[in-house]
Protein backbone atom coordinates (compact mmCIF):
# COMPACT_ATOMS: atom_id res chain seq x y z
CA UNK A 1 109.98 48.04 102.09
CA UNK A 2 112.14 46.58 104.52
CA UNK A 3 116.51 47.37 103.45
CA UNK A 4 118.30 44.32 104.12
CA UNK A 5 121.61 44.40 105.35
CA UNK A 6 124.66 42.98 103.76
CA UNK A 7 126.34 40.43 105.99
CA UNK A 8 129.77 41.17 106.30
CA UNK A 9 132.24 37.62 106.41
CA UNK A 10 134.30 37.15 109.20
CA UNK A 11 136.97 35.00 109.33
CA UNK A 12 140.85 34.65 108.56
CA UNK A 13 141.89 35.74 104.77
CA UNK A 14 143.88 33.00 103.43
CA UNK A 15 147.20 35.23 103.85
CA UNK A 16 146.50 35.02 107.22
CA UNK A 17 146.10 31.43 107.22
CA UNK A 18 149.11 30.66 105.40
CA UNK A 19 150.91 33.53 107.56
CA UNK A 20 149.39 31.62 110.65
CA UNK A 21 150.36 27.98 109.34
CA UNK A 22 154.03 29.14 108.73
CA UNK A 23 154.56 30.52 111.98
CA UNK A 24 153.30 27.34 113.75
CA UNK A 25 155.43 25.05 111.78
CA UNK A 26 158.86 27.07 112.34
CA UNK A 27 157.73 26.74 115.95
CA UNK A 28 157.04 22.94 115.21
CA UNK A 29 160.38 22.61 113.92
CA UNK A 30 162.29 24.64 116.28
CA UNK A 31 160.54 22.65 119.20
CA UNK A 32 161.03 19.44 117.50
CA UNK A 33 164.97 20.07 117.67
CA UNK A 34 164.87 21.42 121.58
CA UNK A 35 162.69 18.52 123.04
CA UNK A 36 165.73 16.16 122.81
CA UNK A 37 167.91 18.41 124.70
CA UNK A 38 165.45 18.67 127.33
CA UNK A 39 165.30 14.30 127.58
CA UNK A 40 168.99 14.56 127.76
CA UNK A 41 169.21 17.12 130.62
CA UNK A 42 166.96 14.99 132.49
CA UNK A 43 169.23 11.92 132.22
CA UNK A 44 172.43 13.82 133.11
CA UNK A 45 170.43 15.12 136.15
CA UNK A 46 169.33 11.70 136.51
CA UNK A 47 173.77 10.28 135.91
CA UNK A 48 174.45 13.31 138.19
CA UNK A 49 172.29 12.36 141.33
CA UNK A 50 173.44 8.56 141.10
CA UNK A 51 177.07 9.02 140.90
CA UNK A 52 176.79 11.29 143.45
CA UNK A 53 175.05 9.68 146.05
CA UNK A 54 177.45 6.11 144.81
CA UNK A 55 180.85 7.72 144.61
CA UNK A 56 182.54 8.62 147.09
CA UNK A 57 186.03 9.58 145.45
CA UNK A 58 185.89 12.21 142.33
CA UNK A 59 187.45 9.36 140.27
CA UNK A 60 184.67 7.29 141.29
CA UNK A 61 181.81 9.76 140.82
CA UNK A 62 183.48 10.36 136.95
CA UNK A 63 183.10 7.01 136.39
CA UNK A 64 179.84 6.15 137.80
CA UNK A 65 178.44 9.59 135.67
CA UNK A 66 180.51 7.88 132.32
CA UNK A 67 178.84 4.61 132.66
CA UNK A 68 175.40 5.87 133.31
CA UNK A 69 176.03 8.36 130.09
CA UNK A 70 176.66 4.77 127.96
CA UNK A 71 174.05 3.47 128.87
CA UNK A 72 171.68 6.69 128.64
CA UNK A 73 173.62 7.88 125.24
CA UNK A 74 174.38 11.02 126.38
CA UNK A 75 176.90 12.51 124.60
CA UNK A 76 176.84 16.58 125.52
CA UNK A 77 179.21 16.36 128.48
CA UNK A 78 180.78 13.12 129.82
CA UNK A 79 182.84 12.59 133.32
CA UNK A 80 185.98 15.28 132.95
CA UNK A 81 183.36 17.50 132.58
CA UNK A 82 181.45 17.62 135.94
CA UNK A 83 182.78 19.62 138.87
CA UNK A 84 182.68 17.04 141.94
CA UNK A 85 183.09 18.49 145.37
CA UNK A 86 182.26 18.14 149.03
CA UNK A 87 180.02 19.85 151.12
CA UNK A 88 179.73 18.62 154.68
CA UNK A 89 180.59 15.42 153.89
CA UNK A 90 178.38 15.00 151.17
CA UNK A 91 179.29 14.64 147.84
CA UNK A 92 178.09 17.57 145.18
CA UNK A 93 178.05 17.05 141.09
CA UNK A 94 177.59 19.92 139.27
CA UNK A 95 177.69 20.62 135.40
CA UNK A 96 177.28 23.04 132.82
CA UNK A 97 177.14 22.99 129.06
CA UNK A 98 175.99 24.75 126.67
CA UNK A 99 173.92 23.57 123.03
CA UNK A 100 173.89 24.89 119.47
CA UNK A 101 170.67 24.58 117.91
CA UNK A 102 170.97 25.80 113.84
CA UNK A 103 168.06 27.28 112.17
CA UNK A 104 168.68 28.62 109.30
CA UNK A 105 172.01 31.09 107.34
CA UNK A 106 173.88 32.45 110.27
CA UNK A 107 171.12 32.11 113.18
CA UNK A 108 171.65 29.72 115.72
CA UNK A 109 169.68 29.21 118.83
CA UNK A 110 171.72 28.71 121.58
CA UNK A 111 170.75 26.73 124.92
CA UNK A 112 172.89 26.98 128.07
CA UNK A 113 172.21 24.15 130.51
CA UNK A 114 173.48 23.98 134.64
CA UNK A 115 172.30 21.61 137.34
CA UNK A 116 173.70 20.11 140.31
CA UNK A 117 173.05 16.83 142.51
CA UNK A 118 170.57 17.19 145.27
């Protein structure tokens, strides 16, 4: 007489599923809220290079940067904010700012954000 073995399951329990599926949809939410930031850093870096390759006064780079924000809606920094200066005769923007993200009570996730114009 042959003794059979009892299969043992393998597997996740469900409170590890639902542990699992939580996790992934904080992380859903928290990237959900970050990915805009990230499209809006690329079109300051994108306002940044243009006014600084068109300008060629600081008043004119601030307003080159403030029309390309209207028309790219960004709204984290505008022209006072960008440091323009020269660097062998060639014009350098640089910024920095800094976003609040909120997740939840008194937790915030906070995103600090510097480039300059190639």
């Amino acid at each position: 007489m042959a003794l059979q073995r009892k299969s043992r399951q393998r597997g996740i329990s469900f409170i590890g599923l639902v542990f699992t599926a939580s996790v992934l949809a904080m992380a859903g939410v928290v990237a959900a809220q970050v990915f805009p930031t990230l499209v809006e850093l690329q079109a300051i870096n994108k306002a940044v290079n243009k006014a600084a390759t068109e300008g060629t006064t600081v008043a004119d780079v601030r307003m080159l940067f403030d029309k390309a924000a209207a028309i790219d809606d960004i709204k984290s920094i505008s022209g006072k904010d960008i440091i323009v200066t020269k660097e062998s005769d060639k014009v350098v923007v640089s910024f920095e700012y800094q976003r609040e993200i909120h997740l939840t009570g008194p937790a915030f996730l906070t995103l600090k954000y510097a480039g300059r114009s190639k």
